[in-house]
Protein backbone atom coordinates (compact mmCIF):
# COMPACT_ATOMS: atom_id res chain seq x y z
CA UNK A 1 132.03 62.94 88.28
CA UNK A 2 130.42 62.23 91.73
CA UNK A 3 130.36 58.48 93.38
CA UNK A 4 129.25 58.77 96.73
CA UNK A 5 127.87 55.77 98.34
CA UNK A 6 124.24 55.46 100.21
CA UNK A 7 123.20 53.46 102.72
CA UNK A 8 119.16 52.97 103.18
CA UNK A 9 116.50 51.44 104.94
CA UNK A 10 113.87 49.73 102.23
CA UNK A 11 110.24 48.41 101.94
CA UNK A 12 111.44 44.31 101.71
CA UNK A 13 107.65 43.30 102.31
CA UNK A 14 104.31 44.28 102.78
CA UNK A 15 103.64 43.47 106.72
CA UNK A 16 99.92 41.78 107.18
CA UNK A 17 99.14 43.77 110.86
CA UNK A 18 102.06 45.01 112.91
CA UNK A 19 105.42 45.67 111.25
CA UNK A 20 108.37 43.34 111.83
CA UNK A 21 111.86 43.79 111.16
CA UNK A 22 111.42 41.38 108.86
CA UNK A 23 109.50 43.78 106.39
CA UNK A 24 112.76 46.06 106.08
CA UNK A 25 116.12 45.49 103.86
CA UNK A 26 119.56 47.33 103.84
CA UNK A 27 120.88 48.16 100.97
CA UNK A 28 124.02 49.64 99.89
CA UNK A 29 124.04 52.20 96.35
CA UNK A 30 126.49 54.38 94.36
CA UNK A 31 125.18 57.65 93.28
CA UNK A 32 127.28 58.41 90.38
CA UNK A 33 125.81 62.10 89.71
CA UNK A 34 123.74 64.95 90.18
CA UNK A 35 121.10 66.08 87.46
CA UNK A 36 120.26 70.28 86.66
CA UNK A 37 117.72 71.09 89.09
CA UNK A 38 119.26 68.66 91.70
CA UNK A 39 120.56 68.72 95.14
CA UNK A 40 122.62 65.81 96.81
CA UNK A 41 122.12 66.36 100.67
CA UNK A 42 124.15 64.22 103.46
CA UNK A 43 121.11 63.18 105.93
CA UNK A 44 121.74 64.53 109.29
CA UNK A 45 118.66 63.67 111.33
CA UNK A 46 115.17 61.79 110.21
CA UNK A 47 112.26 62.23 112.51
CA UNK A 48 110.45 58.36 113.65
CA UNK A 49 106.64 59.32 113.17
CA UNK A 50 103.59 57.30 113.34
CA UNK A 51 102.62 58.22 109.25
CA UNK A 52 105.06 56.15 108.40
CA UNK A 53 103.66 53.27 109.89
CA UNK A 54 101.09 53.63 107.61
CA UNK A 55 102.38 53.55 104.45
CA UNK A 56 104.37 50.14 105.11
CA UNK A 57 101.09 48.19 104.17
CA UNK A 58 97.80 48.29 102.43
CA UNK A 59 95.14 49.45 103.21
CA UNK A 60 96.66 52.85 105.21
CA UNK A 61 96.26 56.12 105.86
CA UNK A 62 98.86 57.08 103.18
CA UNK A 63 99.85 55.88 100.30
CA UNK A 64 101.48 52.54 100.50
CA UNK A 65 105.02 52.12 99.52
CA UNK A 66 106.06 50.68 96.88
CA UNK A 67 108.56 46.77 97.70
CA UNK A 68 111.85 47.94 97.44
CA UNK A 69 111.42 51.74 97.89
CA UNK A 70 113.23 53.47 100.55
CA UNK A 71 111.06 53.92 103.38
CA UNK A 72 109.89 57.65 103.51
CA UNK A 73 110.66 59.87 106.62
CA UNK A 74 111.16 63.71 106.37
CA UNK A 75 114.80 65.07 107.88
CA UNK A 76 117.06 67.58 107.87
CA UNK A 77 120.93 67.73 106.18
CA UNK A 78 123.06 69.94 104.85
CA UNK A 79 123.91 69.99 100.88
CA UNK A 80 127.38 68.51 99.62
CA UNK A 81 126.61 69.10 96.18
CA UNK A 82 123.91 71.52 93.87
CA UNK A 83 122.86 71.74 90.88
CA UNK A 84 120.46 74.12 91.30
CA UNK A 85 120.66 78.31 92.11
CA UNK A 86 118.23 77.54 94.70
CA UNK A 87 121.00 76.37 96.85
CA UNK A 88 125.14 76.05 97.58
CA UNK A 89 127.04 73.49 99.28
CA UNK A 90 126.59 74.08 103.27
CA UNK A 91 123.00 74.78 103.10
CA UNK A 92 120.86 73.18 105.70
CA UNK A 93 117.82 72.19 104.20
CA UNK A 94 114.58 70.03 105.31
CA UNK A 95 112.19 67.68 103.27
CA UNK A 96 111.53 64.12 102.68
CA UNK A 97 114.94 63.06 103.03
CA UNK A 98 113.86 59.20 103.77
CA UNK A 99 115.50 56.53 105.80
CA UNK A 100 118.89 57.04 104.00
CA UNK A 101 122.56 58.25 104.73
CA UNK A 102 122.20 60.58 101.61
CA UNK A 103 119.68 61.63 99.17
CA UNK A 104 119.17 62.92 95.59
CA UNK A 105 116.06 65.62 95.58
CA UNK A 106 114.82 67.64 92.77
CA UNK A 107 115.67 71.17 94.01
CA UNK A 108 112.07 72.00 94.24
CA UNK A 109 111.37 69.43 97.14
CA UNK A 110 113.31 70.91 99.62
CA UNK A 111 113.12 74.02 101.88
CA UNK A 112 116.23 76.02 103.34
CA UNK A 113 116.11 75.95 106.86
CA UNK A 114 117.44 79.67 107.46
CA UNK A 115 119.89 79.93 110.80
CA UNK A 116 117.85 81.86 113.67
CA UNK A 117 119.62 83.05 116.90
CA UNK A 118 119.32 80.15 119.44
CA UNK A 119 117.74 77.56 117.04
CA UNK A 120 119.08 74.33 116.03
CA UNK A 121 118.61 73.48 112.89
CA UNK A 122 117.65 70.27 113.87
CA UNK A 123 114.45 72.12 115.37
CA UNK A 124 113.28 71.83 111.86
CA UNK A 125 112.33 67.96 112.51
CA UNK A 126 111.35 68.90 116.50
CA UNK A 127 109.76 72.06 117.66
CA UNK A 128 109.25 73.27 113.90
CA UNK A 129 109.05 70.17 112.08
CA UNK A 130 105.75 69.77 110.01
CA UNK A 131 104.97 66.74 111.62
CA UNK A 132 105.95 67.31 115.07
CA UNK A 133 105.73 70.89 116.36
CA UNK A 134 103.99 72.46 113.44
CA UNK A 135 101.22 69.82 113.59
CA UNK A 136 100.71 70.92 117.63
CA UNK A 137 100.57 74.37 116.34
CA UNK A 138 98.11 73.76 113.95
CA UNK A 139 95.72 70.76 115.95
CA UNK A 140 95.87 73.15 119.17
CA UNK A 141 95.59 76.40 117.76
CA UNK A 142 94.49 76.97 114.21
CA UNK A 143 91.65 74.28 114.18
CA UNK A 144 90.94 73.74 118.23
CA UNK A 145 91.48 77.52 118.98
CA UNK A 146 92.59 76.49 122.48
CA UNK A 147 92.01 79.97 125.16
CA UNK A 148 93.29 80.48 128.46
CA UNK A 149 91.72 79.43 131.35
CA UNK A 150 90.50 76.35 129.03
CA UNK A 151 91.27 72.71 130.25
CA UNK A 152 93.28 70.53 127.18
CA UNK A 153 93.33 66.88 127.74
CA UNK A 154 96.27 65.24 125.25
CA UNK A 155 96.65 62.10 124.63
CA UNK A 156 100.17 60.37 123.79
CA UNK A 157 100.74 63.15 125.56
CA UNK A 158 105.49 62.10 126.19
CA UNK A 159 105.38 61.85 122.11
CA UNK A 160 107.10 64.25 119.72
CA UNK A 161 103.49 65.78 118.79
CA UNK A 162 101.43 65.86 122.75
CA UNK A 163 104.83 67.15 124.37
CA UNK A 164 104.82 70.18 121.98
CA UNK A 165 100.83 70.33 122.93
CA UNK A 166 101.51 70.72 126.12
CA UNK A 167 103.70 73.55 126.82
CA UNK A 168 101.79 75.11 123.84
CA UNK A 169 98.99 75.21 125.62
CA UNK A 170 100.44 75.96 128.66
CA UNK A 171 102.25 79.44 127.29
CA UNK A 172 98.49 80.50 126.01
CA UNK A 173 97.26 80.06 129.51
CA UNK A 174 94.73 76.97 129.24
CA UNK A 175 95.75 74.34 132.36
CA UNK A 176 97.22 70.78 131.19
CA UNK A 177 96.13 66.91 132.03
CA UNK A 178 98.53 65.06 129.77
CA UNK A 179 97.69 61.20 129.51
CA UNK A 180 100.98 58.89 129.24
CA UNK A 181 102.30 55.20 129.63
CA UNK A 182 104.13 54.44 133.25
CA UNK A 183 105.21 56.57 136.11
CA UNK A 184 108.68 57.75 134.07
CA UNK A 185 106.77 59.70 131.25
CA UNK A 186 104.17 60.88 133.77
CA UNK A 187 107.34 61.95 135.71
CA UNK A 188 108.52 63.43 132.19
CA UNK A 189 105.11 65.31 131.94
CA UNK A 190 104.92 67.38 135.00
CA UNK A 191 108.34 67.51 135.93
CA UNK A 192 110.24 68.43 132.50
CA UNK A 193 107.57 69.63 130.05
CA UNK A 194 104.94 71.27 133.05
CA UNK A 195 102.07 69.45 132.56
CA UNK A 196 99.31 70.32 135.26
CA UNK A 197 98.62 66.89 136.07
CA UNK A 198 98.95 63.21 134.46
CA UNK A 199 97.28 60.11 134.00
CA UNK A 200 98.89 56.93 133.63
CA UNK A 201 96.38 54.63 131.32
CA UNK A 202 98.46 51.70 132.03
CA UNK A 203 97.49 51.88 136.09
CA UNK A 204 94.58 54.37 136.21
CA UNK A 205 91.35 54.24 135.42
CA UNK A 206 91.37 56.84 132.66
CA UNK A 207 87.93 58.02 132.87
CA UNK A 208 87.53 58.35 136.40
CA UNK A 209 90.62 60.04 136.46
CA UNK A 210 89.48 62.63 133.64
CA UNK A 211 86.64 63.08 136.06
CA UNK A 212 88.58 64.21 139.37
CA UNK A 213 91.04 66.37 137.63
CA UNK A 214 88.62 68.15 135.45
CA UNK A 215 85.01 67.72 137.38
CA UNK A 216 83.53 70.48 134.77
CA UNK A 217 84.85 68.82 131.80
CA UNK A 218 87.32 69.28 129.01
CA UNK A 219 87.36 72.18 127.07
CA UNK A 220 89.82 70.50 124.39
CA UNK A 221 90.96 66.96 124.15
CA UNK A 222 93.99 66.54 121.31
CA UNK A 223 93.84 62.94 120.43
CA UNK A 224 96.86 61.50 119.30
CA UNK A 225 96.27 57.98 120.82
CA UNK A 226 92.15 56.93 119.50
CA UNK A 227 90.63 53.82 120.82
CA UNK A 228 89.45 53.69 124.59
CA UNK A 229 91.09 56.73 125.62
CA UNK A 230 89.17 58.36 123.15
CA UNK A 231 85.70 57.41 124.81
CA UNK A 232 87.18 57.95 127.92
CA UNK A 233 87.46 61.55 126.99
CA UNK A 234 84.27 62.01 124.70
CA UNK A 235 82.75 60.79 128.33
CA UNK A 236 84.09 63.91 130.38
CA UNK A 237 83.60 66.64 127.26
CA UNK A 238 82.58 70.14 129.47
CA UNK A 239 78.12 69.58 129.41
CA UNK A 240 77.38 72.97 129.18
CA UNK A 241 78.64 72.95 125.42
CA UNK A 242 81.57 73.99 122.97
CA UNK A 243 83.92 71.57 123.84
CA UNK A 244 86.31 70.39 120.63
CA UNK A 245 88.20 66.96 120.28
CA UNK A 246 90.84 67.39 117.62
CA UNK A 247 91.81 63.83 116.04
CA UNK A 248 95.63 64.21 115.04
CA UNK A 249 96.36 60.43 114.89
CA UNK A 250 95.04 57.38 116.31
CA UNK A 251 98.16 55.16 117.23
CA UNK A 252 96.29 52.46 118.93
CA UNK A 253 94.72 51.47 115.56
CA UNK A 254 97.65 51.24 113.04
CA UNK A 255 98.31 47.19 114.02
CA UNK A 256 95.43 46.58 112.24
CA UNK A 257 94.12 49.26 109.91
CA UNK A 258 91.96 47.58 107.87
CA UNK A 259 89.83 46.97 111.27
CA UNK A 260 89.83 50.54 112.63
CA UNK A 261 87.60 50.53 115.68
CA UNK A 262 85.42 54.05 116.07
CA UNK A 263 84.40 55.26 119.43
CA UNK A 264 81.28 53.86 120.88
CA UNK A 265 80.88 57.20 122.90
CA UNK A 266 80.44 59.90 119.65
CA UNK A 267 77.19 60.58 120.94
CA UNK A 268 78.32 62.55 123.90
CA UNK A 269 79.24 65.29 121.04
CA UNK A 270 75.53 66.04 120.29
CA UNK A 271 74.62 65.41 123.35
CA UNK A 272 77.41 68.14 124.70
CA UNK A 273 77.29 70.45 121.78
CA UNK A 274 80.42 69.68 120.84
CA UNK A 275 82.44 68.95 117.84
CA UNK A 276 85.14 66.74 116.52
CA UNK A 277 87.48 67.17 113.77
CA UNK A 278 90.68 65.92 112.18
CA UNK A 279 92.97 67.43 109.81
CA UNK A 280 95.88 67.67 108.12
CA UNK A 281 98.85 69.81 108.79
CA UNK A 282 99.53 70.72 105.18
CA UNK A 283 96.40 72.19 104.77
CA UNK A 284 96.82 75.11 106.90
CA UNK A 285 100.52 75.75 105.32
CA UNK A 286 99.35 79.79 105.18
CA UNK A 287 99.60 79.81 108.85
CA UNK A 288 103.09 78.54 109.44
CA UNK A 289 105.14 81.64 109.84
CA UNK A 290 102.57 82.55 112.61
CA UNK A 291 103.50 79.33 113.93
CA UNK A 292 107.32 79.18 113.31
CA UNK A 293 107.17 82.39 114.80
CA UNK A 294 105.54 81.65 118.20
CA UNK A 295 107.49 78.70 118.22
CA UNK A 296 111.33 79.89 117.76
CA UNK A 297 110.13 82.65 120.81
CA UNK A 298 109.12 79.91 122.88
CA UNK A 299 112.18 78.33 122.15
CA UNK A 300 114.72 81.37 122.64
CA UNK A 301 113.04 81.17 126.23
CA UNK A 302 113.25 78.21 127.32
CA UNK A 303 109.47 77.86 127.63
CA UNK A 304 108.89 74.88 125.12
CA UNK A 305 111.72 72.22 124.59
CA UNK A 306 111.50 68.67 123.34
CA UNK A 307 114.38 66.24 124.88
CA UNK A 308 115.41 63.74 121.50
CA UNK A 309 115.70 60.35 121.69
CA UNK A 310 118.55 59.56 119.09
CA UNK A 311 118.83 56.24 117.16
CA UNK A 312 121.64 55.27 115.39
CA UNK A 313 122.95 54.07 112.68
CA UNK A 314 120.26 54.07 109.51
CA UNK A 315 120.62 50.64 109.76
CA UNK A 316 118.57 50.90 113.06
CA UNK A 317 116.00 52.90 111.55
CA UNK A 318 113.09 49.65 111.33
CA UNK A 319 114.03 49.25 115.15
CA UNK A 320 113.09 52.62 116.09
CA UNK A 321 110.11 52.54 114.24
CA UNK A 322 108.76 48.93 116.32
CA UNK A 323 109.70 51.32 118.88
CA UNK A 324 107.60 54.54 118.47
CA UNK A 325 104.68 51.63 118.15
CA UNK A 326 104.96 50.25 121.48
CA UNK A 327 105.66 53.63 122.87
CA UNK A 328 109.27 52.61 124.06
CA UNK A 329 110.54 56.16 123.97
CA UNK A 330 109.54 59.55 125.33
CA UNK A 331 110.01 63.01 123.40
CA UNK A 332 110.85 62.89 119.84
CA UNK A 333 112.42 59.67 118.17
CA UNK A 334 114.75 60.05 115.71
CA UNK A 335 117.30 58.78 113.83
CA UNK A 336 120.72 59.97 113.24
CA UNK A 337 122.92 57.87 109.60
C-alpha cells in the first residue's frame, strides 16, 4: 500500500477584485493509493501564469474554482508510481499538475515529455510549455503570421509569454520594440533577450514613443498587457493597411474582471485596414510539433532562452502569484515544492 504525503496550495475564498494571500490555505494530505489507469507524479516545477488569476473568482475568464480545491497550475514531474502501461516510474511527464508537492492524474491527462539532446525537461513549462512558449508560437506565428522585415510591438514584453515573442520574432527576421516596466527589464530586453529597442510605460510616453521607433507603423502588436497600452498601439497600427493586433491576455484588467475596460481606439482598425484577434492556444494543438520543433532548434542554439525566476517552497506559491500581478519578476515565474 502507498502513503505518501501532499502538501498543496488551496482556493480558501473567493477574492472580490485583486487576490490576497488571504484567499489561499495550506493543507497537508495522505494519499493512501493509486487507482488502474493512474499515475502518482512528484511535482518538480509549476509555471505562475496570469490564467490562473482568473479562475480564483467569479466572474473570469476560466472557470472558477471551486473553495477548497487545489489551485490549478500546469507543471512538470517525474512519476514515482503507475498504474497505467502508458507510463513507468522515472518518466517525466507534463500536465495540470496544480499547486501541489505531488499529484494523482488519470493516466490520460498527462503527456510524456520525451528527453531531446540539449533540452531540459523543464522546457516543457518554459520555451515549450503550452502556456508560455507554445502560446508565442501560436499568437506570433500561426494566427499573426509575423514576416521578416515586419515591425512586432509586444507588450509585457520581460514575461514568460512576450520574452519568447521576442526572440521568436527576431529569428524570422521581423525587427523588435518590446514594451516593459523600469529600466532593469528594459535592460533585460535588449541586452539578454535582443530586443531592437524598448519602452518603459512606467517613464515614457508610450505612444509617442511607438511613434519615433516605428514612424511607419506596426506591422504586429502581441498584446499581452490590454488597457492603455493597447490604444497606444491601435494609435500607431502601419496606415497603409494589414496590420494585425493579436490579444493573448490582458493583465491590466484581471483586478477587476467584472469591469473589463475595452479600448477607446478600435476604430483605428477600420480606419487602417487592420484586424484584431484573440485566441486560444489549444485550438491550434495540430500545429505544435511545427512549433516544438522550431523551438527545441532555437534552443540547441542558443538563439531563444528564457532566464526562470524560481519560487520556493509550494507553500509560497499564493506569493508568487501577487507577484506575476504586479509584475515583480522578469522571465518566467515559477514555482519549485
Amino acid at each position: 500500500m502507498i502513503e505518501q504525503q501532499n502538501r498543496r496550495v488551496f482556493i480558501q475564498r473567493h477574492g472580490d477584485g485583486t487576490p490576497a494571500l488571504a484567499d489561499f490555505g495550506i493543507g497537508e494530505e495522505t494519499i493512501e493509493g493509486v487507482a488502474a489507469g493512474e499515475v502518482l507524479v512528484r511535482v518538480d516545477t509549476l509555471s505562475v501564469d496570469a490564467w490562473i488569476l482568473t479562475t480564483l473568482s467569479a466572474p473570469g475568464m476560466h472557470e472558477t474554482g471551486r473553495l477548497g480545491s487545489t489551485v490549478q497550475a500546469f507543471g512538470v514531474g517525474q512519476v514515482l508510481v503507475s498504474n497505467s502501461p502508458q507510463f513507468v516510474a522515472g518518466d517525466w511527464v507534463y500536465g495540470m499538475l496544480a499547486a501541489q508537492t505531488h499529484a494523482v492524474l488519470p493516466a490520460s491527462q498527462l503527456t510524456k515529455v520525451v528527453p531531446e539532446p540539449q533540452v531540459d525537461p523543464r522546457a516543457y513549462i518554459g520555451p515549450l510549455g503550452i502556456t508560455t512558449g507554445l502560446t508565442a508560437w501560436v499568437g506570433l506565428v500561426a494566427v499573426g503570421e509575423a514576416q521578416a522585415g515586419e515591425v512586432v510591438l509586444v507588450s509585457g514584453a520581460a514575461g514568460a509569454v512576450g520574452s519568447c515573442v521576442v526572440q521568436l520574432a527576431k529569428a524570422r527576421g521581423a525587427r523588435v520594440i518590446g514594451i516593459a516596466g523600469g529600466p532593469e527589464k528594459c535592460a533585460y530586453l535588449s541586452e539578454v533577450i535582443g530586443a531592437d529597442a524598448t519602452i518603459d510605460y512606467k517613464q515614457d510616453d508610450v505612444a509617442s514613443r511607438i511613434a519615433e521607433l516605428a514612424p511607419d507603423g506596426i506591422d504586429v502588436f502581441f498584446d499581452n498587457v490590454g488597457g492603455e497600452i493597447l490604444d497606444s498601439a491601435l494609435d500607431n497600427l502601419r496606415p497603409t493597411g494589414g496590420a494585425r493586433v493579436l490579444i493573448c491576455g490582458a493583465i491590466s484588467q484581471y483586478r477587476h474582471l467584472d469591469d473589463v475596460r475595452g479600448p477607446k481606439l478600435y476604430l483605428r482598425l477600420a480606419e487602417r485596414n487592420a484586424s484584431m484577434r484573440g485566441f486560444v492556444v489549444s485550438h491550434h494543438a495540430a500545429r505544435f510539433p511545427e512549433a516544438v520543433a522550431e523551438i527545441s532548434e532555437l534552443i540547441r542554439s542558443g538563439k531563444l532562452k528564457l532566464p526562470e525566476h524560481v519560487v520556493t517552497p509550494i507553500d509560497n506559491f499564493p506569493e508568487a502569484l501577487l507577484m506575476l500581478l504586479d509584475g515583480k519578476h522578469t522571465g518566467n515565474l515559477v514555482v519549485r515544492p
